[in-house]
N, C-alpha and C. Protein backbone atom coordinates (compact mmCIF):
# COMPACT_ATOMS: atom_id res chain seq x y z
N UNK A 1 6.36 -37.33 5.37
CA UNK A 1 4.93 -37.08 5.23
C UNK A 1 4.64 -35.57 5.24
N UNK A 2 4.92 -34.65 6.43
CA UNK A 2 4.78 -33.49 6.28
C UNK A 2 5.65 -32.75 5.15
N UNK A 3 7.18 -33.16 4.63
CA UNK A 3 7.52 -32.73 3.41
C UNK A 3 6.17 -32.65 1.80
N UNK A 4 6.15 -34.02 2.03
CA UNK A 4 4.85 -34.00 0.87
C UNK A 4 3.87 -33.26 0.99
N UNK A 5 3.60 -33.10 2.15
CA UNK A 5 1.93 -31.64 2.28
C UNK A 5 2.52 -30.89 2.14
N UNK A 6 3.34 -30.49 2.37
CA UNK A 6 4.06 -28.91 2.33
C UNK A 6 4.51 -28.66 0.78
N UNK A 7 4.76 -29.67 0.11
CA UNK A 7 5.00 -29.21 -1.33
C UNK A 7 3.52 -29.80 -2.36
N UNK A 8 2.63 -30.29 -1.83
CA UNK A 8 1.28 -30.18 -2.52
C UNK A 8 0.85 -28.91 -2.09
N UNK A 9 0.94 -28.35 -1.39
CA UNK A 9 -0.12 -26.74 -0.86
C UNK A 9 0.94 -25.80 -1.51
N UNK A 10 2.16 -26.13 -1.62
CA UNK A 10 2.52 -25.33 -2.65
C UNK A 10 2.48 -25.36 -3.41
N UNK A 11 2.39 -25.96 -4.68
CA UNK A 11 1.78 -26.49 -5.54
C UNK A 11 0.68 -25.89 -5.89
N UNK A 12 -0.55 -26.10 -4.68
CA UNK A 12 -1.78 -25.84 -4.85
C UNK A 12 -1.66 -24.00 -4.85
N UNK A 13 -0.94 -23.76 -3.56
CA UNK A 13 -0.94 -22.17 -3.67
C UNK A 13 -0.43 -21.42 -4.94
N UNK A 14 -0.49 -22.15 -6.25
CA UNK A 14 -0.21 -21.19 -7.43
C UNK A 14 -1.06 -21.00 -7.90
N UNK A 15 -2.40 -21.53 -7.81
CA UNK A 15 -3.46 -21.89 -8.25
C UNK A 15 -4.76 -21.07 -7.63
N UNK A 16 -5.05 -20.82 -6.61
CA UNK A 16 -5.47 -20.53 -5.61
C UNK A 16 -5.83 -18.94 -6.63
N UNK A 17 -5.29 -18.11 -6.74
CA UNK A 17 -5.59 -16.30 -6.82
C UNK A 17 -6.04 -16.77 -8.56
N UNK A 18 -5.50 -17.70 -9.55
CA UNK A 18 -5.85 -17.44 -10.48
C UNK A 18 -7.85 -18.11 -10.38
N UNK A 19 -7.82 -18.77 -9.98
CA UNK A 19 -8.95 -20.29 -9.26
C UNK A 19 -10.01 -18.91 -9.00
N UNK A 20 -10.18 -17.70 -7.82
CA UNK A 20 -10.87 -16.97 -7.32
C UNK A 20 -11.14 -16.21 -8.50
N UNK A 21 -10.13 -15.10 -8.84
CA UNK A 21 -10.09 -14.32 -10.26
C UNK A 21 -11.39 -14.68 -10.88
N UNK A 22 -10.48 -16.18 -11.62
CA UNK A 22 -11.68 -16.89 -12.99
C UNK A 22 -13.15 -17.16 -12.33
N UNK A 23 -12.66 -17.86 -11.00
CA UNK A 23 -14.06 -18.62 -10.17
C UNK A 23 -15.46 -17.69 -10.22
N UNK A 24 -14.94 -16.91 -9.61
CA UNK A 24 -16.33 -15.60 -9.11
C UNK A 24 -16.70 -15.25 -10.23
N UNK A 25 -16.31 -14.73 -10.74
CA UNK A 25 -17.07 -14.34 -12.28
C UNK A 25 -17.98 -15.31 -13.09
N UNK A 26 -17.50 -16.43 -13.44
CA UNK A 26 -17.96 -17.54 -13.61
C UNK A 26 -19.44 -18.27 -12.81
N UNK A 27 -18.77 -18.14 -11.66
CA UNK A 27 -20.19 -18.64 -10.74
C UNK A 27 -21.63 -17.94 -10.93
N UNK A 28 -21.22 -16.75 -11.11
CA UNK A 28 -21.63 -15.18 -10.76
C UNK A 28 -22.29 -15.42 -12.06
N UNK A 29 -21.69 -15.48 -13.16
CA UNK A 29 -22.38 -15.92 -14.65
C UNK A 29 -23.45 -16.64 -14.86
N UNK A 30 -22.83 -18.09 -14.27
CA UNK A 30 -23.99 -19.50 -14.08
C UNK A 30 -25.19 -18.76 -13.02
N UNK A 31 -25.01 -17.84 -12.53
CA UNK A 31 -26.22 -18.07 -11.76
C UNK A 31 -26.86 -16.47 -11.96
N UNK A 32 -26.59 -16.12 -13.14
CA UNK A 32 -27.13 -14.76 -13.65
C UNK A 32 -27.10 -13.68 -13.35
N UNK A 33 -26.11 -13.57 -12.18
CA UNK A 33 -26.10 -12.20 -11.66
C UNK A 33 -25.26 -11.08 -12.77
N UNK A 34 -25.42 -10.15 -13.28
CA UNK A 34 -24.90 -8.85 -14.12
C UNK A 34 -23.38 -8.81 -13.26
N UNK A 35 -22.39 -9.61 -13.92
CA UNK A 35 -21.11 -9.47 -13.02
C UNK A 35 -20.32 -8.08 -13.20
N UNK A 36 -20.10 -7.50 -14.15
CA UNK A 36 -19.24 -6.57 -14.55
C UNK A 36 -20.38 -4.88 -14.01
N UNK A 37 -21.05 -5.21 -13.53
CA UNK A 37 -22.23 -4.14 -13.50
C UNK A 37 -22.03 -4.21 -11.99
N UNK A 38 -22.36 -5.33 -10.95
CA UNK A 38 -22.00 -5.62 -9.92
C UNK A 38 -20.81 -4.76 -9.61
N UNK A 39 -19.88 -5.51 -10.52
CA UNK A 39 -18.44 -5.47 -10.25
C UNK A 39 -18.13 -3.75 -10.09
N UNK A 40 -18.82 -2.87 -10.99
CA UNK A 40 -18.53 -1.82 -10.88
C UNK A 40 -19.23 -0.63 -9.67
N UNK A 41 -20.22 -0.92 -9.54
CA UNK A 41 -20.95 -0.84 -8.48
C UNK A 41 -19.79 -1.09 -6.77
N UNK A 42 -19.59 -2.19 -7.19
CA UNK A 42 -18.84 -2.21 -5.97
C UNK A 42 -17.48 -1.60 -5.37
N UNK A 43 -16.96 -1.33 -6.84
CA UNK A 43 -15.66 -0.58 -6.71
C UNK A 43 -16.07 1.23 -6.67
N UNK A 44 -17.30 1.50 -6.88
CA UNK A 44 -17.68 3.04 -7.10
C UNK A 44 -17.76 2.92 -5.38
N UNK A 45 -18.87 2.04 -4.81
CA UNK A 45 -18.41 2.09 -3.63
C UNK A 45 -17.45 2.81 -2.31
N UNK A 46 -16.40 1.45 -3.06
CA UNK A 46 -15.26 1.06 -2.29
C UNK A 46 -14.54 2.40 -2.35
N UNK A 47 -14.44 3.02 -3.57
CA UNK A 47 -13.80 4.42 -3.71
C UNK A 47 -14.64 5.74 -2.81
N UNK A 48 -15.62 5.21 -3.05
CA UNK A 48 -16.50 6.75 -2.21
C UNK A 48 -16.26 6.12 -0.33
N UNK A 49 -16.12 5.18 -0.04
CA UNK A 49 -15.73 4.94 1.29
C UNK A 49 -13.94 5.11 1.76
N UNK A 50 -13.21 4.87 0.63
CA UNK A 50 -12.19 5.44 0.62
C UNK A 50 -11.80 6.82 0.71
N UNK A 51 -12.54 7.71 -0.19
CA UNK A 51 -12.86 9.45 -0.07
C UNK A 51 -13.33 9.71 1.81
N UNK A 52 -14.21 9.06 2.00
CA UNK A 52 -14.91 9.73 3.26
C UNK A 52 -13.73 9.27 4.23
N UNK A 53 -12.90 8.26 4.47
CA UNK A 53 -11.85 7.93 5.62
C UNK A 53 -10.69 8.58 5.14
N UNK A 54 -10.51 9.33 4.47
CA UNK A 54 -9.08 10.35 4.01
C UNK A 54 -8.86 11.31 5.01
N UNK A 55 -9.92 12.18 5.06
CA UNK A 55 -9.52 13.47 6.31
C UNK A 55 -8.99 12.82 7.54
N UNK A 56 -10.02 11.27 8.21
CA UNK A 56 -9.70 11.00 9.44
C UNK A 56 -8.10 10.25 9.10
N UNK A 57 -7.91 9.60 8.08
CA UNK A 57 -6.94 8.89 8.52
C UNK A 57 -5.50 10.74 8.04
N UNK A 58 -5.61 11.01 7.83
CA UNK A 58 -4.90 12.80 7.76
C UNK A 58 -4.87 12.96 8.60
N UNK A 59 -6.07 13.31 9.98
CA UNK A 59 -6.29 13.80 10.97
C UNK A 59 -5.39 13.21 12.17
N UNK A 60 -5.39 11.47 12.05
CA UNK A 60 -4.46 10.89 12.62
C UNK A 60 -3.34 10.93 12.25
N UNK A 61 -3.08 10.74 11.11
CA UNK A 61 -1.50 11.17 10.98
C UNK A 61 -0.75 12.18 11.71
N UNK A 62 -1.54 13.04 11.51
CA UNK A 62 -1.12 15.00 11.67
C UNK A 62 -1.34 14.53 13.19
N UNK A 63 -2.20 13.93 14.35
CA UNK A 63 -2.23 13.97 15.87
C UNK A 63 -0.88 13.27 16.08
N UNK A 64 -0.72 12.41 15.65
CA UNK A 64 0.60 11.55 15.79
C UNK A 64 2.08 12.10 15.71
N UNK A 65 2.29 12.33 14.53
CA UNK A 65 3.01 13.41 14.70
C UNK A 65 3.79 14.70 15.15
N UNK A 66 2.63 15.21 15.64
CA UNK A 66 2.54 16.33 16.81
C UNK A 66 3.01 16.21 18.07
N UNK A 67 2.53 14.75 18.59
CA UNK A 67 2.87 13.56 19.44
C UNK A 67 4.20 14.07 19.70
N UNK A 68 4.44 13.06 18.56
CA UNK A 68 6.04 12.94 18.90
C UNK A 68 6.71 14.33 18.64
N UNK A 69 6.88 15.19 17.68
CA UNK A 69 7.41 16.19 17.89
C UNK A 69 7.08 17.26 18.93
N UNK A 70 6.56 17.41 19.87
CA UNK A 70 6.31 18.00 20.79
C UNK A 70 6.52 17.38 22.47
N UNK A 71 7.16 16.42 21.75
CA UNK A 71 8.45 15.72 22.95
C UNK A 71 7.34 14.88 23.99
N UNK A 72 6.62 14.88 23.79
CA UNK A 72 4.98 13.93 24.19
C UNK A 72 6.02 12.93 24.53
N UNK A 73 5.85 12.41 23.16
CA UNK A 73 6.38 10.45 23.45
C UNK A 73 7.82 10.57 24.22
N UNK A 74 8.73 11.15 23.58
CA UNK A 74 9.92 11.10 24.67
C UNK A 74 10.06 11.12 26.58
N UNK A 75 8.42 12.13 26.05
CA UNK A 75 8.36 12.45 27.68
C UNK A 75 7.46 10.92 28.41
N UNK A 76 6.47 9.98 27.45
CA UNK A 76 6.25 8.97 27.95
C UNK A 76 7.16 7.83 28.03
N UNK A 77 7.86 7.97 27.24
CA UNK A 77 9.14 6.72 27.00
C UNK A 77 9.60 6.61 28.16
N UNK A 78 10.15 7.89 28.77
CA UNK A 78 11.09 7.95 29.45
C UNK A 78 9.76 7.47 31.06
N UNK A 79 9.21 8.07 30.70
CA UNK A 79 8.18 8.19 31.95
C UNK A 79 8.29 6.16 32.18
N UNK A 80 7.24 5.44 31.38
CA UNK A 80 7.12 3.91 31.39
C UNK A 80 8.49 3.36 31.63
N UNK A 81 9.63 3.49 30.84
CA UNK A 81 10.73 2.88 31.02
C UNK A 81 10.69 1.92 32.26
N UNK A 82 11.06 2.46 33.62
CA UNK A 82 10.95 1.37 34.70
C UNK A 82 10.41 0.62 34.97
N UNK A 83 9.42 0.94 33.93
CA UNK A 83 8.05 -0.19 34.49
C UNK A 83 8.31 -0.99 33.60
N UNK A 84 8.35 -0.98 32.26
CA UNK A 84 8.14 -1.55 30.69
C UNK A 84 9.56 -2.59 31.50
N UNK A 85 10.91 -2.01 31.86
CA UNK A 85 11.75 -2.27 31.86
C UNK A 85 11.98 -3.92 32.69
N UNK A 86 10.59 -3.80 33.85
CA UNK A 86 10.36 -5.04 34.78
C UNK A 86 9.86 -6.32 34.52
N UNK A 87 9.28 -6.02 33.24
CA UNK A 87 8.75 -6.96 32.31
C UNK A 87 9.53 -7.17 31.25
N UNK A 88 10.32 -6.58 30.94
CA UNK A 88 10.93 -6.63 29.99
C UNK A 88 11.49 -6.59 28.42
N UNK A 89 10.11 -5.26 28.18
CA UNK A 89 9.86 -4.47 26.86
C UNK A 89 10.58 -3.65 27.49
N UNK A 90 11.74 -3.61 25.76
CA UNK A 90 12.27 -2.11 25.58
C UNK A 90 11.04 -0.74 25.98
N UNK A 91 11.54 0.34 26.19
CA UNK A 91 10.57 1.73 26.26
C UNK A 91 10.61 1.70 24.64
N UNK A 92 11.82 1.55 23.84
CA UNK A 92 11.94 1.88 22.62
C UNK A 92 11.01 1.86 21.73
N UNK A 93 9.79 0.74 21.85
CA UNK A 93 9.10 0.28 20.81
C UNK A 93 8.05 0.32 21.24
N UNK A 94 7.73 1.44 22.49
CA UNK A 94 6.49 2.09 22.89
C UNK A 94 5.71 3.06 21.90
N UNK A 95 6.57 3.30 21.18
CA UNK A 95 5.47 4.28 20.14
C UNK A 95 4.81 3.30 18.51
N UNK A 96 5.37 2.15 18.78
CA UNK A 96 5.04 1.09 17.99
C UNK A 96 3.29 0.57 18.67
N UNK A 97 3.57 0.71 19.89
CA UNK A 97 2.16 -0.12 20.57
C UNK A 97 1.36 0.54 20.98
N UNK A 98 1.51 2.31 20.12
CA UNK A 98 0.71 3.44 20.76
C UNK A 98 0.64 3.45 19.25
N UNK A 99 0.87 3.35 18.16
CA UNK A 99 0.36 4.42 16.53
C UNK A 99 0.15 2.76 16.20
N UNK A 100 0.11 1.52 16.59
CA UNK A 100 -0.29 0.66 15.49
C UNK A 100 -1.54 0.38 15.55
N UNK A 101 -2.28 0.27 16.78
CA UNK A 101 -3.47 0.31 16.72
C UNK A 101 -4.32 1.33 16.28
N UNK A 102 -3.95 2.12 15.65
CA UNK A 102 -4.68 3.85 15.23
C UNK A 102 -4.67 3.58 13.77
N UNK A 103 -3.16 3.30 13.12
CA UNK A 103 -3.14 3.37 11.61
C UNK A 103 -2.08 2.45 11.45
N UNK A 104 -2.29 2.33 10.11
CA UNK A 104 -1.22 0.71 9.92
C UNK A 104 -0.19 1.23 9.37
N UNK A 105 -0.67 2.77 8.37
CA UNK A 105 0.62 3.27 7.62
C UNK A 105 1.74 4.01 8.13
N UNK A 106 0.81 4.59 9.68
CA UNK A 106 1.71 5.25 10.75
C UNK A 106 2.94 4.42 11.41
N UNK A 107 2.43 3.29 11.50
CA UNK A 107 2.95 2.02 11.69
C UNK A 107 4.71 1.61 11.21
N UNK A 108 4.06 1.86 9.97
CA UNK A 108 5.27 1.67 8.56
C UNK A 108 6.62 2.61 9.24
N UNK A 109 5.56 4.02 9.57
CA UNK A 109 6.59 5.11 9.39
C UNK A 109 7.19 5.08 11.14
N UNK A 110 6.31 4.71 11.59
CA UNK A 110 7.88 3.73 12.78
C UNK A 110 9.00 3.13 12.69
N UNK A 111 8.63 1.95 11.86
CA UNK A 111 9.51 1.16 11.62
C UNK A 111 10.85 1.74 10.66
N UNK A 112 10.25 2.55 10.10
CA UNK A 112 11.29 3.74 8.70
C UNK A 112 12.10 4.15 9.72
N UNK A 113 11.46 5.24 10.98
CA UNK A 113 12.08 5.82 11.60
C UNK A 113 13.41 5.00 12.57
N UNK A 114 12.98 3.93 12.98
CA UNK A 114 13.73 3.21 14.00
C UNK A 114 14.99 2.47 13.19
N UNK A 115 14.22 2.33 11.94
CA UNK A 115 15.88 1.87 11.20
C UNK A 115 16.59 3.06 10.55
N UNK A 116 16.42 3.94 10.67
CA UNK A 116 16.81 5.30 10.16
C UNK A 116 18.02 5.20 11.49
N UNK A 117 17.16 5.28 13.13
CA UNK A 117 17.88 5.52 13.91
C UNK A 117 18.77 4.47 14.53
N UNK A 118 18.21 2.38 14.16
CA UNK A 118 18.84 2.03 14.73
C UNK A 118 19.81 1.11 13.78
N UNK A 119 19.25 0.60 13.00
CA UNK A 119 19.90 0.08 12.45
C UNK A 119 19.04 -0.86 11.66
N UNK A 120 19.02 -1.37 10.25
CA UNK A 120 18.00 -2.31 9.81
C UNK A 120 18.36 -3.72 11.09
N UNK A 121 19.67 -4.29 11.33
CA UNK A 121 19.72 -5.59 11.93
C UNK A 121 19.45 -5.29 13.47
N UNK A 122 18.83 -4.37 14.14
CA UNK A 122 18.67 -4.09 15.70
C UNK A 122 17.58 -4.86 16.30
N UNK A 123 17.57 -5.49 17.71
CA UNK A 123 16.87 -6.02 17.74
C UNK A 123 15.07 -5.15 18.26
N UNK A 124 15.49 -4.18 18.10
CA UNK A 124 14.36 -3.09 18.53
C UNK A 124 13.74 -3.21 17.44
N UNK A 125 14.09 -2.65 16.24
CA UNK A 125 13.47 -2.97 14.94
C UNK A 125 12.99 -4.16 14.23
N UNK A 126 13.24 -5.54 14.59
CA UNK A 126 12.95 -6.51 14.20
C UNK A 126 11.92 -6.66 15.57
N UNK A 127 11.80 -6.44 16.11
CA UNK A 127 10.30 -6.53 17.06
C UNK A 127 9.28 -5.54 16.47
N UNK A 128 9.98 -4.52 16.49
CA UNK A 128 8.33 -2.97 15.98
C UNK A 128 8.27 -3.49 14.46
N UNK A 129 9.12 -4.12 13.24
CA UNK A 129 8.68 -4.52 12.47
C UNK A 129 7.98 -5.82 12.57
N UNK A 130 7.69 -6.94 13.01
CA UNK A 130 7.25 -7.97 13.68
C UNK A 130 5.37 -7.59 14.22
N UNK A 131 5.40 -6.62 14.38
CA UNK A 131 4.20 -5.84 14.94
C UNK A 131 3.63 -5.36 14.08
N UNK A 132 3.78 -4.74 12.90
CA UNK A 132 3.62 -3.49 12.25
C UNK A 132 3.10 -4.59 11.06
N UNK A 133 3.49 -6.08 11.01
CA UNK A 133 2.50 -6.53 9.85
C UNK A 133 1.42 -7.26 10.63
């Protein structure tokens, strides 16, 4: 029984992004709204709100950074360790649960870094990547 739902929703999930695509426009048609006028409107938008969050999300990058190269985080790692250690989080993947809530792309560049240093199959990295989506 659950085999069969699981291969109707897949099924269905091919359908689904083309279904929205065609759908909205369509609806949007039948009920007279100027879709492509809308449509552009909303993306002029979306771009001018994209322009205004550039410096801050820069600004965070560049604080983060600084962070860590200025031996900050090493000096907290090491600091939490005993504690993190009683519960039983690595210190390692403390700078995962300090830059993911700030930025998602800072995020990324954790996870780059930790398999740079530990290894793609480590189990440090398959947790801070685990987080990071």
């Amino acid at each position: 029984m659950v085999e069969a739902i699981r291969s109707v929703v897949t099924v269905l999930s091919y359908f689904v992004i083309p279904l929205l695509v065609v759908g909205f426009p369509v609806y949007g048609l039948i009920k007279g709204v100027p879709v492509y006028e809308v449509f552009v409107e909303g993306a002029k938008e979306g771009f001018e709100i994209a322009v205004l969050i550039i410096p801050y999300v820069v600004a965070i990058l560049f604080a983060i950074e600084m962070f860590e190269q200025s031996g900050a985080m090493d000096f907290l790692i090491g600091l939490l360790d005993p504690v993190l250690g009683l519960i039983g989080v690595p210190a390692e993947v403390l700078p995962m649960a300090i830059i993911r809530p700030l930025t998602g792309s800072g995020s990324v560049g954790v996870v780059q870094s930790m398999i740079n240093e530990y290894g793609e199959d480590s189990i440090l990295v398959k947790m801070v990547a685990r987080a990071s989506t």
